[in-house]
Protein backbone atom coordinates (compact mmCIF):
# COMPACT_ATOMS: atom_id res chain seq x y z
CA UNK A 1 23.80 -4.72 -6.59
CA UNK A 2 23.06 -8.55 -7.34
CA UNK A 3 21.03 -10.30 -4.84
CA UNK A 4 20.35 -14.13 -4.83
CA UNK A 5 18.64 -16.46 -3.02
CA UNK A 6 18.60 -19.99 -2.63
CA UNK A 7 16.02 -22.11 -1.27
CA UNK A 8 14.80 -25.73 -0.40
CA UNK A 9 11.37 -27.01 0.34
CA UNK A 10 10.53 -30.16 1.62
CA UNK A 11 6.43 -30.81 1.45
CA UNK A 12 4.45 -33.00 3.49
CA UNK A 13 2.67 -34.63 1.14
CA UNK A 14 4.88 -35.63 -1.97
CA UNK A 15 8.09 -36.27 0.14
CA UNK A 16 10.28 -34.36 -2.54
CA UNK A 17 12.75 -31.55 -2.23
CA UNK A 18 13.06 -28.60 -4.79
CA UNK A 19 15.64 -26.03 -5.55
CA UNK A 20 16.05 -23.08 -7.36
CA UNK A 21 18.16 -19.75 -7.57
CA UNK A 22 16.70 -16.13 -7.79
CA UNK A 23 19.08 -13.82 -8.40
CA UNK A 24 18.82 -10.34 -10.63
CA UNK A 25 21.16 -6.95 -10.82
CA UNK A 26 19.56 -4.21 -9.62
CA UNK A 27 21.10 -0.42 -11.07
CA UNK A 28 19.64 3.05 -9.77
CA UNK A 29 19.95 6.19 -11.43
CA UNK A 30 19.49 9.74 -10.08
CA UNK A 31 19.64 13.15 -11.94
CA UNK A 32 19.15 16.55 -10.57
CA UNK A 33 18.85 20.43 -11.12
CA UNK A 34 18.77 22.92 -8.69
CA UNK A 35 16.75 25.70 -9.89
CA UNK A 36 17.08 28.13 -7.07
CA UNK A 37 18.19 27.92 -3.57
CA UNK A 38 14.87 27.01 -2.49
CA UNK A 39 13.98 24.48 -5.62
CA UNK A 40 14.97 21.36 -7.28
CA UNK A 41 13.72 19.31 -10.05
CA UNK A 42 14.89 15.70 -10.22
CA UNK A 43 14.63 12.21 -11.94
CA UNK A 44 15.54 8.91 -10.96
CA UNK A 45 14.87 5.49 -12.69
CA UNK A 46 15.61 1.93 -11.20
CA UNK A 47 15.04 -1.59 -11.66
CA UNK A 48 13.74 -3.34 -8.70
CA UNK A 49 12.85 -7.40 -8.40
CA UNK A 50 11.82 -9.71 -5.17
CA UNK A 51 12.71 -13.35 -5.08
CA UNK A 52 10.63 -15.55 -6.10
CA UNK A 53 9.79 -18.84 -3.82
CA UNK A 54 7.87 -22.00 -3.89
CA UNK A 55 4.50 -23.55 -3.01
CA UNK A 56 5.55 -26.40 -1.16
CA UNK A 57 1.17 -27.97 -1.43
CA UNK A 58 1.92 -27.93 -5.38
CA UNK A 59 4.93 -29.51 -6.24
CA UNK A 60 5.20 -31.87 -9.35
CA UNK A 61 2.59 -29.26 -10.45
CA UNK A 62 3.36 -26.00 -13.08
CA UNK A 63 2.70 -23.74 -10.24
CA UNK A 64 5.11 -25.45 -7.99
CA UNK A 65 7.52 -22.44 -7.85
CA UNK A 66 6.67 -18.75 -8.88
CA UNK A 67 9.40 -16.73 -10.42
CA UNK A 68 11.02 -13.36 -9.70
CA UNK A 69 8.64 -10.16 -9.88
CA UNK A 70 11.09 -7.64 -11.89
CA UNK A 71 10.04 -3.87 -12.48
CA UNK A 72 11.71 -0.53 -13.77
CA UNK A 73 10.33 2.44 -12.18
CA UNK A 74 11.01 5.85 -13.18
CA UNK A 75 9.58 9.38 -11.15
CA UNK A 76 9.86 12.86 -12.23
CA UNK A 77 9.49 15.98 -9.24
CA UNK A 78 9.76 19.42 -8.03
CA UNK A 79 10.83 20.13 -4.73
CA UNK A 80 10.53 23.82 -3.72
CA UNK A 81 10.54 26.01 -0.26
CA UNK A 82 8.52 29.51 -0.48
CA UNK A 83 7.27 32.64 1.72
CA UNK A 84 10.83 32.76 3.42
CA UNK A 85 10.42 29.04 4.49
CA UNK A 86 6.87 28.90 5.73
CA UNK A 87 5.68 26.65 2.99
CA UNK A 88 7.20 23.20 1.50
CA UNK A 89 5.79 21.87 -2.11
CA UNK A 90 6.88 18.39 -3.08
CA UNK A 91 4.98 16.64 -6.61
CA UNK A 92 6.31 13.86 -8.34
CA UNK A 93 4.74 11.98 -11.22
CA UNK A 94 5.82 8.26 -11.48
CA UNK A 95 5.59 5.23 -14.03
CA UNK A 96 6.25 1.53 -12.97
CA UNK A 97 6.88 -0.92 -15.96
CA UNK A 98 6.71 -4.79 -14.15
CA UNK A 99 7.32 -6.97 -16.74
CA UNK A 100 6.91 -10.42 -14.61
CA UNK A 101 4.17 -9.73 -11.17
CA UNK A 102 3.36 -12.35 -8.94
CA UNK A 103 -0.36 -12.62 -6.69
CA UNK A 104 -2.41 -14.94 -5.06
CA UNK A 105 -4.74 -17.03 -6.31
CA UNK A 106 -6.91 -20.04 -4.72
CA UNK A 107 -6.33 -23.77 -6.18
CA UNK A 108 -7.29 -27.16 -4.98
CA UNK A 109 -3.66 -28.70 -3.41
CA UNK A 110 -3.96 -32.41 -1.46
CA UNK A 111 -4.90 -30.48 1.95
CA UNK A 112 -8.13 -29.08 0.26
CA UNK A 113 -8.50 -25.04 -1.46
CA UNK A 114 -5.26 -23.02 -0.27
CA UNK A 115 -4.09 -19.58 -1.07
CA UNK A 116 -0.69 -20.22 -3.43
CA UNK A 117 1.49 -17.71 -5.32
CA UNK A 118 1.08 -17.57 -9.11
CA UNK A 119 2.18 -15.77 -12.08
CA UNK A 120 0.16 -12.65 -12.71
CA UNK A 121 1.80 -11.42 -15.99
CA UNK A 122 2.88 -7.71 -16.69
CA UNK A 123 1.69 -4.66 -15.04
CA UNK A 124 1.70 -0.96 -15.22
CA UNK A 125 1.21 1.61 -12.60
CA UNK A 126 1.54 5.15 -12.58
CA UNK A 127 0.24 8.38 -10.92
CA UNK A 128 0.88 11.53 -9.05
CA UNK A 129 2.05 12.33 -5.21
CA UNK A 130 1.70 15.50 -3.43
CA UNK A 131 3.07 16.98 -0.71
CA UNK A 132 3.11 20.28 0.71
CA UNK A 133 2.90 22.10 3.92
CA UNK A 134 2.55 26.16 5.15
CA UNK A 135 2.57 27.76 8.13
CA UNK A 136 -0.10 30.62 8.55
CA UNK A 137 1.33 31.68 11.94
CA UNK A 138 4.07 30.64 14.28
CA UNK A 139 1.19 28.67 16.02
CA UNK A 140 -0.88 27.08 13.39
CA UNK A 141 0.61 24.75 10.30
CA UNK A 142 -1.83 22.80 7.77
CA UNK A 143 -0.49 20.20 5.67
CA UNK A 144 -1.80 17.93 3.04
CA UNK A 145 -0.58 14.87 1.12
CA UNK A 146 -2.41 12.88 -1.29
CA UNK A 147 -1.84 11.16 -4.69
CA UNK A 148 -3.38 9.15 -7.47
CA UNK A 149 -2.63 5.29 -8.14
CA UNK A 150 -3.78 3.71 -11.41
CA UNK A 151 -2.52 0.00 -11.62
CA UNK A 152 -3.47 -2.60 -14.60
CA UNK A 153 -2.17 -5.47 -15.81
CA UNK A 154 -0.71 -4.71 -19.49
CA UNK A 155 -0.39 -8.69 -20.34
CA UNK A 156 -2.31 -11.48 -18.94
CA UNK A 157 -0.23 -14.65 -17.81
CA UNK A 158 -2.66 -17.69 -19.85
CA UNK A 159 -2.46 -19.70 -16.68
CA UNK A 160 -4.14 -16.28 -14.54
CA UNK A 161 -7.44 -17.08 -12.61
CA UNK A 162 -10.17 -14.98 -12.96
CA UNK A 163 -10.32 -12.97 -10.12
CA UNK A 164 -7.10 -11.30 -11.24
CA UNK A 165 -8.26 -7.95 -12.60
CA UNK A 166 -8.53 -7.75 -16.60
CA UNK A 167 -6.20 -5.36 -18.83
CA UNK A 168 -8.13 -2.34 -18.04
CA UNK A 169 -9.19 -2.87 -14.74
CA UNK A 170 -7.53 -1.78 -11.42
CA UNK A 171 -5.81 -4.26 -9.58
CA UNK A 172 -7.20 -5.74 -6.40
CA UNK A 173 -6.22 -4.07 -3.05
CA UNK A 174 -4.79 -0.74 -4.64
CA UNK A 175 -6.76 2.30 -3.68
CA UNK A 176 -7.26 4.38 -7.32
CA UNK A 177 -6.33 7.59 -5.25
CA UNK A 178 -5.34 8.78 -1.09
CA UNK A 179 -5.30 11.97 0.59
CA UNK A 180 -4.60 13.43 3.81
CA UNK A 181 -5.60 16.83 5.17
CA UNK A 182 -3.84 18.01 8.54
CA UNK A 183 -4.35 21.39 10.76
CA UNK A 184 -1.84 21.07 13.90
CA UNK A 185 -2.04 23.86 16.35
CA UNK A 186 0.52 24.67 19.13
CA UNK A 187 1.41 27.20 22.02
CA UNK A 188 3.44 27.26 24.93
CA UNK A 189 1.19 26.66 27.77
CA UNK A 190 4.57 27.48 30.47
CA UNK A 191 8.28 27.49 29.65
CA UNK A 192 8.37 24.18 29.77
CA UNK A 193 5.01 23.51 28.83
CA UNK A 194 3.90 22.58 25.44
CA UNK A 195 -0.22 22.29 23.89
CA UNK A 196 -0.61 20.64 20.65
CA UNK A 197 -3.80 20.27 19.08
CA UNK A 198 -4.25 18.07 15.40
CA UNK A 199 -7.49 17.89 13.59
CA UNK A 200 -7.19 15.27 10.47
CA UNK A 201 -9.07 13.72 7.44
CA UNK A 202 -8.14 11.66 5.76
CA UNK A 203 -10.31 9.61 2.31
CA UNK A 204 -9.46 6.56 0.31
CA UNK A 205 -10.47 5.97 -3.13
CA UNK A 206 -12.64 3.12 -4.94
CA UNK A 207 -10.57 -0.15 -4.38
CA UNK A 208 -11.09 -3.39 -5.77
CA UNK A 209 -10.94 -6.77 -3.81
CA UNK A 210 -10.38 -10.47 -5.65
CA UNK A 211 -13.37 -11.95 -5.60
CA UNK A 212 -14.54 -15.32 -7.13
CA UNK A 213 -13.47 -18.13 -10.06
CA UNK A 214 -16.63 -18.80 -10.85
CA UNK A 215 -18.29 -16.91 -14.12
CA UNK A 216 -21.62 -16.61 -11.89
CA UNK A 217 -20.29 -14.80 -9.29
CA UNK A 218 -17.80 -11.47 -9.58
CA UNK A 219 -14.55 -11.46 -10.00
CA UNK A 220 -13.67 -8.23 -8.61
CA UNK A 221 -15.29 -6.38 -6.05
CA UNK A 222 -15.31 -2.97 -5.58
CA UNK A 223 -15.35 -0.65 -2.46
CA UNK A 224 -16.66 3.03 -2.84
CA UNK A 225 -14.30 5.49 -1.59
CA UNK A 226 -14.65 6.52 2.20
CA UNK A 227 -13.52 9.21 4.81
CA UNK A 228 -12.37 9.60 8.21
CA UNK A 229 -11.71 12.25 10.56
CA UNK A 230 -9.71 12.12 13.78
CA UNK A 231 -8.64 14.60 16.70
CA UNK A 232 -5.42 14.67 19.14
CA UNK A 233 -5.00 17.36 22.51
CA UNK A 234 -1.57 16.69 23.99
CA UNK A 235 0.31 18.40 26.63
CA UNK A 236 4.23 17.76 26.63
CA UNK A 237 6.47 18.81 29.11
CA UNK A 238 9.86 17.51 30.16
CA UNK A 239 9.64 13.84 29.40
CA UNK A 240 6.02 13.39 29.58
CA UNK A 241 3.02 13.47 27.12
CA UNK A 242 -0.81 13.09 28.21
CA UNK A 243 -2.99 13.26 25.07
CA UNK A 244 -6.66 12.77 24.43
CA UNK A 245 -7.43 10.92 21.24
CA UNK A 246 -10.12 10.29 18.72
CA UNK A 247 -9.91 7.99 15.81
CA UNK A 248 -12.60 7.39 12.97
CA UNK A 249 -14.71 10.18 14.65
CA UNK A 250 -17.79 9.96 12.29
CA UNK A 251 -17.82 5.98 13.14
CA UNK A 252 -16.97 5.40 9.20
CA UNK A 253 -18.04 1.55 8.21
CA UNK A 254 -15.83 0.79 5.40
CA UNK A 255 -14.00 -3.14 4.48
CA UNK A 256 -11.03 -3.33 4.68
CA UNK A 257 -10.93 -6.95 2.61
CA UNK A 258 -13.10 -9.36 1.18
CA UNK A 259 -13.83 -13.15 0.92
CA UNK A 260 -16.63 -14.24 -1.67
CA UNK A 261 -18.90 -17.34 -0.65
CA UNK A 262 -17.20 -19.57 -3.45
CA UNK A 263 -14.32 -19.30 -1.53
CA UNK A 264 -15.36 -19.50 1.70
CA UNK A 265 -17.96 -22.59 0.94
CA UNK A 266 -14.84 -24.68 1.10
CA UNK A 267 -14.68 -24.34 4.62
CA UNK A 268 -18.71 -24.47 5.14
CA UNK A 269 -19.66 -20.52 5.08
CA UNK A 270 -22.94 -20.06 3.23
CA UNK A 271 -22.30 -16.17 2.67
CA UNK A 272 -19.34 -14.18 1.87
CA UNK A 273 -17.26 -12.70 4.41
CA UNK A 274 -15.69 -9.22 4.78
CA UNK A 275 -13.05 -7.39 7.14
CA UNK A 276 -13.93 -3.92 8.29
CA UNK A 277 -11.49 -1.11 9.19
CA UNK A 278 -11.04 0.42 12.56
CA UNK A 279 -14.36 1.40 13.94
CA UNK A 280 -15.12 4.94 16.17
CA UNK A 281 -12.82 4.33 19.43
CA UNK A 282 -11.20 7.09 21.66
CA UNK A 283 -8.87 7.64 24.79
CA UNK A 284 -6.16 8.95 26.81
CA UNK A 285 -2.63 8.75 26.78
CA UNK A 286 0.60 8.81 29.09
CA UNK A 287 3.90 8.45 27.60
CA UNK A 288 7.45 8.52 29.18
CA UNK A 289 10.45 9.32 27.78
CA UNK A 290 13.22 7.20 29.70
């Protein structure tokens, strides 16, 4: 498939238009083998891209457009069914070659510091997902899903500020590793009547956040890997659900993004600045199918 864009920008401040096409073929190819009636292996390799666009605040500048971000990805797996049906097993291992990556960086523009789009370089990522499920009973099923998620840049663009993670170093916002472990219990309360009752935890690995351009301060920050654990009691019958809910039940502090002081100063902060995730919070439930 060949996709292709076209787009005009008009800025404020210069007064002058720009135009440019993005357009790139995109093939996908799919192999696979099945062992058994219950198994598979299979491998697949595509190219992927996403336009590239403009930042209107720097035109007449070299970062006045950004161009496409291209990748070829490629992912091995093994899909398999076992104990007569009561257990699922799904692992893949994937690479991701992107040869041109775009990210954001922070540059002085006529309206002050903004947030623009720039050229990153070339990146590799690559890792391991897993996925499997098994029923110990016909009431009680426990799943889990996780994977690992290492992402570096291969080549630096010369242009690249330095929050940008170095060759080596994990790229900002892009957990090194995520898992989810899930115990979901149900019975038939009546005939009609249905009780479902999910325990869950779930953990996040070390993640790195852009942090500032100046040598004194650091250019990556890094969050230490956290957990959560959350709860759900539902009754269904007919077209109704109640359920009783509990998210983040330890009351887990953990950021979910990060602004350093350099950055921030621009607008008069004297500290650097940080989002947290979803804190302890709890409830009830009615829903209505119409």
């Amino acid at each position: 498939m060949t996709k292709l864009q076209k787009a005009y920008s008009i800025p404020t401040f210069t007064g002058l238009g720009i135009e440019d096409d993005f357009d790139d073929f995109q093939p996908k190819f799919t192999a696979r083998y099945a062992a058994t009636d219950d198994s598979s292996v299979y491998m697949t390799a595509a190219k992927g891209f996403r336009e590239g666009g403009f930042n209107p605040l720097l035109i007449g500048t070299e970062f006045e457009a950004y161009p496409i971000d291209e990748l070829w990805s490629y992912e091995i797996g093994y899909k398999t069914r076992f104990s007569n049906g009561r257990g699922s097993l799904d692992v893949a291992a994937y690479y991701i070659d992107v040869t041109a990556f775009n990210g954001a960086a922070n540059v002085p523009t006529p309206a002050g510091l903004r947030t623009v789009t720039v050229p990153i370089g070339e990146v590799e990522s690559y890792g391991i997902e897993l996925a499997t499920t098994y029923a110990l009973n016909e009431n009680f099923l426990v799943s889990f899903t996780g994977g690992t998620n290492i992402a570096e840049p291969t080549e630096l663009d010369p242009r690249t500020s330095r929050p940008t993670a170095q060759e080596g170093e994990q790229l900002p916002a892009a957990p090194e590793w995520t898992a989810r472990l899930e115990g979901i219990y149900t019975a038939t309360v009546f005939d009609d009547m249905y009780f479902r009752f999910t325990l869950g935890a779930s953990g996040v690995g070390p993640t790195n956040f852009s942090g500032a351009e100046l040598p004194t301060r650091p250019a990556l920050v890094t969050r230490d890997s956290y957990y959560l654990f959350d709860a759900n009691a539902s009754l269904e019958w007919d077209r109704y659900t109640v359920s009783a809910f509990i998210q983040n039940a330890g009351d887990e502090t953990y950021a979910d993004g990060y602004l350093d002081q350099e950055v921030l100063g621009a607008y008069g902060a004297t500290s650097s600045g940080v989002y947290y995730g979803q804190q302890q919070y709890f409830g009830m439930s009615l829903r209505v199918a119409l």
